[in-house]
Protein backbone atom coordinates (compact mmCIF):
# COMPACT_ATOMS: atom_id res chain seq x y z
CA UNK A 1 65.49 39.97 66.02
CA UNK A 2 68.99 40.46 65.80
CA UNK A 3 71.46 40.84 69.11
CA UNK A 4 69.90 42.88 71.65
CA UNK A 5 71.89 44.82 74.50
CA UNK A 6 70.25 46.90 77.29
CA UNK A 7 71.52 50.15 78.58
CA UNK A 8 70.58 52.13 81.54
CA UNK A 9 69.86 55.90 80.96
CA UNK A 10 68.98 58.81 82.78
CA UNK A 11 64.75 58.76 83.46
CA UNK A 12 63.10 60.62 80.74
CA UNK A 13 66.15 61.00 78.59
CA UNK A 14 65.76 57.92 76.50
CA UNK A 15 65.00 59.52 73.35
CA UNK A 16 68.10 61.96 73.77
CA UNK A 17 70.12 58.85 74.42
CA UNK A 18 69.05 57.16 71.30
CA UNK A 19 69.70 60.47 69.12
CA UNK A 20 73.51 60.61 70.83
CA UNK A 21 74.42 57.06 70.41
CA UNK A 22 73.53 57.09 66.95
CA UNK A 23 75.29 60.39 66.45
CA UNK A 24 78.46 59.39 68.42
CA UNK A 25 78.74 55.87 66.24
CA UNK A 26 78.44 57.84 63.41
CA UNK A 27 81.31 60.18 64.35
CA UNK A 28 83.42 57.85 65.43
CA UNK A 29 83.10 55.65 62.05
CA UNK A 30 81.67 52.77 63.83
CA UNK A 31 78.98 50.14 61.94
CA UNK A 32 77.52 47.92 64.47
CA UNK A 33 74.73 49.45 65.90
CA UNK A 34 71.66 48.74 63.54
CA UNK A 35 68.89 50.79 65.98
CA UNK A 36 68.74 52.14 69.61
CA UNK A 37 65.08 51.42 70.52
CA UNK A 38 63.93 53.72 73.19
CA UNK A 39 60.32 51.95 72.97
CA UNK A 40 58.67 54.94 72.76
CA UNK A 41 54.83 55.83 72.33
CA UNK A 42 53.22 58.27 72.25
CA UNK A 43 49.71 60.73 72.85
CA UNK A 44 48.11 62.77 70.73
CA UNK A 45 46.17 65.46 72.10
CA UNK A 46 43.16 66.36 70.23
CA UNK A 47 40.53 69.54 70.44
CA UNK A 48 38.63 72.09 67.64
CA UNK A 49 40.94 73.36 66.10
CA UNK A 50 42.58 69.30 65.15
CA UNK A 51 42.69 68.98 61.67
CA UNK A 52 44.49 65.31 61.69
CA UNK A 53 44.80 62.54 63.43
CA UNK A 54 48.08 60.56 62.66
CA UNK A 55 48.31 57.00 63.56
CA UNK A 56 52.19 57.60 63.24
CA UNK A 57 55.39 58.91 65.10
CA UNK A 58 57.84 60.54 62.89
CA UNK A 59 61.22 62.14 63.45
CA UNK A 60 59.73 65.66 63.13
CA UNK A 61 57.56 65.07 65.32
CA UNK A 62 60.10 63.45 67.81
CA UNK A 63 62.12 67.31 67.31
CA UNK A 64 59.43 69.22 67.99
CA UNK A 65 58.77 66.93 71.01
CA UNK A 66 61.91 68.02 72.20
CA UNK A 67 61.26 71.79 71.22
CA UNK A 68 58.10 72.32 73.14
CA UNK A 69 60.50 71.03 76.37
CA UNK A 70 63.20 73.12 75.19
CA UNK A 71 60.61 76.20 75.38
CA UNK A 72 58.82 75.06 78.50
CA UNK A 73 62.02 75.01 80.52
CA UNK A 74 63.07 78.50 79.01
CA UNK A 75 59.06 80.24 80.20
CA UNK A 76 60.18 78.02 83.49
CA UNK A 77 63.87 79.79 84.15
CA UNK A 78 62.21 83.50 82.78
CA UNK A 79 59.41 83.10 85.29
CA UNK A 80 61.66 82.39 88.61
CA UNK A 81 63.95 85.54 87.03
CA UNK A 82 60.43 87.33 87.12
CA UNK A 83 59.69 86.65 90.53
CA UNK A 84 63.04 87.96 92.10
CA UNK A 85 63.23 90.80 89.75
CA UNK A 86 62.49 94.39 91.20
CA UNK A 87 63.12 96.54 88.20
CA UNK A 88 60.47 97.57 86.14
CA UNK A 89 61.76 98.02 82.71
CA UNK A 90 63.54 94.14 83.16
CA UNK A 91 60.00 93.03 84.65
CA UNK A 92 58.48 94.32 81.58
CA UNK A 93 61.37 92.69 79.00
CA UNK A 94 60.74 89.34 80.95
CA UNK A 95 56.97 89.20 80.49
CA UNK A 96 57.29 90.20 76.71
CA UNK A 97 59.90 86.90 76.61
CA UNK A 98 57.97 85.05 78.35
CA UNK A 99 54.58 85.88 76.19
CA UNK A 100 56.53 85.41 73.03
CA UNK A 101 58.10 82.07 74.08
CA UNK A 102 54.70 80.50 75.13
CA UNK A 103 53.38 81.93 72.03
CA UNK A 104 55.92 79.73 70.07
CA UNK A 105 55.63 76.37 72.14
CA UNK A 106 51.62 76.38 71.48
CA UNK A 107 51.94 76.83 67.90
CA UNK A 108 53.77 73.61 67.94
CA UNK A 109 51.47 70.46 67.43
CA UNK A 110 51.01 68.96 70.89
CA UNK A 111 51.52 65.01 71.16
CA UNK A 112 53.35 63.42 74.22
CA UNK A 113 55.67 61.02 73.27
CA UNK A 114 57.01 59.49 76.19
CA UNK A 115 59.53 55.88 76.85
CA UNK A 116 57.27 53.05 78.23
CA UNK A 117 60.37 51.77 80.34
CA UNK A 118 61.83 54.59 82.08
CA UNK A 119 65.09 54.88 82.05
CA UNK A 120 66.21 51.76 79.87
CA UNK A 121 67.05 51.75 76.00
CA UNK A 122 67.51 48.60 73.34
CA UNK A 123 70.82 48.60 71.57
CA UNK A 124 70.11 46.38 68.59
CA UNK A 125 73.51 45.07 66.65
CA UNK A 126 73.65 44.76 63.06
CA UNK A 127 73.30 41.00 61.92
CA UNK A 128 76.58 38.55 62.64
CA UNK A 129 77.33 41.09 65.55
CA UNK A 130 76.74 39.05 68.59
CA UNK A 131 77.89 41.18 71.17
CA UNK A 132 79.46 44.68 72.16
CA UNK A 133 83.12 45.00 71.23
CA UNK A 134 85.00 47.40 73.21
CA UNK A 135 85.30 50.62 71.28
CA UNK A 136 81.26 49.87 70.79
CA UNK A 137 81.06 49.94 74.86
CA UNK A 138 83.40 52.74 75.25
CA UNK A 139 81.40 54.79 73.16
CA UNK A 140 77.76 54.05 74.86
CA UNK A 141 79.55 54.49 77.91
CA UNK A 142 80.63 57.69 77.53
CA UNK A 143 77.03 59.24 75.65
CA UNK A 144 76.57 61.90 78.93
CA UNK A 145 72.55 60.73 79.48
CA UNK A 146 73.43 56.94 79.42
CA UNK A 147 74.44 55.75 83.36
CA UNK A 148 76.11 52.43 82.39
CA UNK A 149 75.89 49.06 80.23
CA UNK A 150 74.19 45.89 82.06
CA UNK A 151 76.27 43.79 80.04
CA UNK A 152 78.41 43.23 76.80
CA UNK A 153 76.60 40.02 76.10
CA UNK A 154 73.10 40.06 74.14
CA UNK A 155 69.81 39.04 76.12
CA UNK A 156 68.52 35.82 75.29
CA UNK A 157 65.69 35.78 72.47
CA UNK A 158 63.40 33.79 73.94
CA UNK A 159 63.50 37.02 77.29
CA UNK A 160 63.43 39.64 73.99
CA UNK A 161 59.88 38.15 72.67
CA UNK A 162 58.49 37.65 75.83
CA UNK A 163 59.40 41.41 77.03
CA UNK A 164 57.89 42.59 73.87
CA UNK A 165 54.80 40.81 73.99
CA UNK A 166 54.30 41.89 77.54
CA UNK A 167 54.85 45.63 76.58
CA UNK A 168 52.38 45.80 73.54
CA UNK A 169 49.53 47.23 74.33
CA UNK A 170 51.70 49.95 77.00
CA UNK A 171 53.05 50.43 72.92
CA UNK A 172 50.16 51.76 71.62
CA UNK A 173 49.55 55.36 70.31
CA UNK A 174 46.66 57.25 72.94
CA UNK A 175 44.70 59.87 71.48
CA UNK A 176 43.41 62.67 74.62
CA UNK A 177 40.45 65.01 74.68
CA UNK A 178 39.03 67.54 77.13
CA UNK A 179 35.62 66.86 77.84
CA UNK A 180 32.42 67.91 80.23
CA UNK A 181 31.47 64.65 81.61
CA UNK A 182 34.37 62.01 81.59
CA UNK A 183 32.78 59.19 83.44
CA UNK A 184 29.40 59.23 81.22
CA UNK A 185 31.38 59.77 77.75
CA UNK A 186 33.72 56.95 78.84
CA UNK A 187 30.31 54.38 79.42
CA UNK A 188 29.29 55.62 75.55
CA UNK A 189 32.50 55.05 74.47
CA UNK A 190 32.80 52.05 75.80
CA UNK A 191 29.65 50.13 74.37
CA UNK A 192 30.11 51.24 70.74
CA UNK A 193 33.79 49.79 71.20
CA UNK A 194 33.32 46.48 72.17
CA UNK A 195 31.22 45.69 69.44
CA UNK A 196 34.01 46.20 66.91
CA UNK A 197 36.67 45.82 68.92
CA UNK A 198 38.16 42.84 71.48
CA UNK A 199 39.64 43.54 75.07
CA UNK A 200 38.10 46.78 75.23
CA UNK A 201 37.88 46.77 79.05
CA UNK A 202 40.09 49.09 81.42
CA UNK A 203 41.33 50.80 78.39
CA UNK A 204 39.59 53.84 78.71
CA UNK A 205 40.85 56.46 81.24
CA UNK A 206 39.58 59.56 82.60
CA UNK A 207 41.71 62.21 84.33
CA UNK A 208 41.38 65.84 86.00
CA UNK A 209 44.82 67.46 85.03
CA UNK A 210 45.19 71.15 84.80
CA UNK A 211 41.71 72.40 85.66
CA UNK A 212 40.43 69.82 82.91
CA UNK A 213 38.56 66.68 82.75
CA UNK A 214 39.95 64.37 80.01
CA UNK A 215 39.29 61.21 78.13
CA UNK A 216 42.52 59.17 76.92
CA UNK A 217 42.05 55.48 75.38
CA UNK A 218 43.95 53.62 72.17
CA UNK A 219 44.29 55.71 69.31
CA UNK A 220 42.53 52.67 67.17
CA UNK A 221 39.95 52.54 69.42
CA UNK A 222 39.23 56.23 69.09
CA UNK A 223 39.32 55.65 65.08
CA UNK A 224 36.81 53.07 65.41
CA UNK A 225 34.56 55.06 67.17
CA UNK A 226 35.21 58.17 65.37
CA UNK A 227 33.82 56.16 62.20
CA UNK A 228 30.91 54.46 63.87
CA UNK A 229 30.07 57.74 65.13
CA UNK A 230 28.96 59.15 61.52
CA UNK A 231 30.57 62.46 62.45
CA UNK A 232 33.19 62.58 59.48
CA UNK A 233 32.70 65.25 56.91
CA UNK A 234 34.21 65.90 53.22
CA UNK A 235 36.46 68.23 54.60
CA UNK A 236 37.93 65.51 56.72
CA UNK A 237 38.41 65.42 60.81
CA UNK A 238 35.74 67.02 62.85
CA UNK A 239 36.63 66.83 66.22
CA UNK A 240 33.75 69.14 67.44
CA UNK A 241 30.94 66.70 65.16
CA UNK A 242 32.43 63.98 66.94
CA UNK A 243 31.98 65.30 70.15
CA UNK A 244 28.77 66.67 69.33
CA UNK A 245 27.37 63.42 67.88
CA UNK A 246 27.81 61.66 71.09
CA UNK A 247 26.00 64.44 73.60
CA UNK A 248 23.38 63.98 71.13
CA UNK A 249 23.07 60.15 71.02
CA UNK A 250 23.53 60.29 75.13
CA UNK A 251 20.47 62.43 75.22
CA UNK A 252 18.60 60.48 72.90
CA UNK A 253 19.37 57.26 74.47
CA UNK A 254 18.62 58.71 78.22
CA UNK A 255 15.24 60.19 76.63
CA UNK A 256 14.58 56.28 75.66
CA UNK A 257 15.32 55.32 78.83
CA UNK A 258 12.97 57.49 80.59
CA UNK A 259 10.38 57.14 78.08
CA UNK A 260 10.93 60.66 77.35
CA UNK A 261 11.55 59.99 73.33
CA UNK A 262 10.23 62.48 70.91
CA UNK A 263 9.48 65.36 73.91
């Protein structure tokens, strides 16, 4: 890998700071800056009405990341109008807003994407470039999200592997489904996985998070047991077969269990 420089951002703007540094060395006619890496992953979230599961993150779907925030904070700022607003015909106009502007964000494909070190981004120089010059550093320095520069110099190669290696699996797309029963669904999950797959312990999650219990593990886990499941279909991703499939092998299996089979 070629000279590496770190850069403090603001938390959760890492993705805006690798969009403006690009921009700004663009603007400014500068050529040293091969990538920003923002070491981003991210989450796709999954129900009936998924058509596709992408093992990918693109720039669309970085923008309409940044879209469904852009929305969310707008339905935030019309709601707190809403609640200090005494007049009817504005309460009315505010509601309509708001209905329309929710309306928009969940027509946009949900998938988290999210930095796996908060706060930090990766300034990778082009090749022969071994460390910031000063219009380079002036630049970074003055992108509003990023906070500061650790240092001009590169970090050492050997620290670069070694911090990549230890972030690899944190790297990982997650796939995320509501389900009924987390905990049991997890144990199913779990012993069809590690028969294809190694080091499939602890990384399988379960969560209650807005009124919802949901499943979240490695999106190439998910694949694996998505195909061992049987539940495809010519007219490609079933998400409900899937589902289905496995509250009908958990039955079957408890029936075997309690020597219930075939009742």
């Amino acid at each position: 890998m070629n000279s590496v420089i770190a850069v403090k951002t603001r938390s959760n703007m890492e993705l805006k700071a690798k969009k403006m540094i690009l921009w700004f060395q663009k603007q400014k006619g500068i050529d040293q800056i091969k990538d920003v890496h923002a070491l981003e992953t991210f989450t796709e979230v999954i129900d009936e009405h998924t058509e596709k599961v992408t093992s990918t993150l693109t720039n669309k779907d970085i923008e309409q990341n940044e879209l469904r925030k852009e929305l969310g904070s707008e339905v935030t700022n019309l709601k707190k109008q809403l609640d200090v607003t005494e007049c009817l015909n504005k309460r009315g106009e505010l509601r309509a807003n708001i209905k329309d502007l929710e309306q928009q964000k969940n027509k946009i494909r949900k998938k988290k994407i999210e930095s796996v070190v908060k706060g930090y981004v990766l300034i990778e120089l082009k090749e022969g470039i071994y460390e910031l010059s000063n219009d380079i550093y002036a630049l970074i320095n003055n992108v509003p999200v990023v906070q500061y520069v650790l240092s001009q110099l590169p970090i050492l190669q050997e620290e670069i592997s070694s911090f990549f290696n230890t972030i690899k699996e944190e790297l990982e797309p997650q796939v995320e489904f509501e389900v009924n029963n987390p905990k049991s669904m997890i144990e199913r999950f779990r012993e069809i996985a590690k028969q294809k797959v190694n080091n499939v312990k602890n990384r399988f999650f379960s969560a209650y998070t807005n009124k919802k219990s949901v499943v979240k593990m490695p999106l190439k886990i998910f694949k694996v047991i998505y195909l061992s499941s049987g539940s495809t279909n010519n007219n490609g991703f079933s998400f409900t077969n899937f589902i289905n499939e496995f509250i009908k092998e958990s039955i079957k299996k408890e029936s075997i269990i309690h020597g219930r089979e075939g009742l």
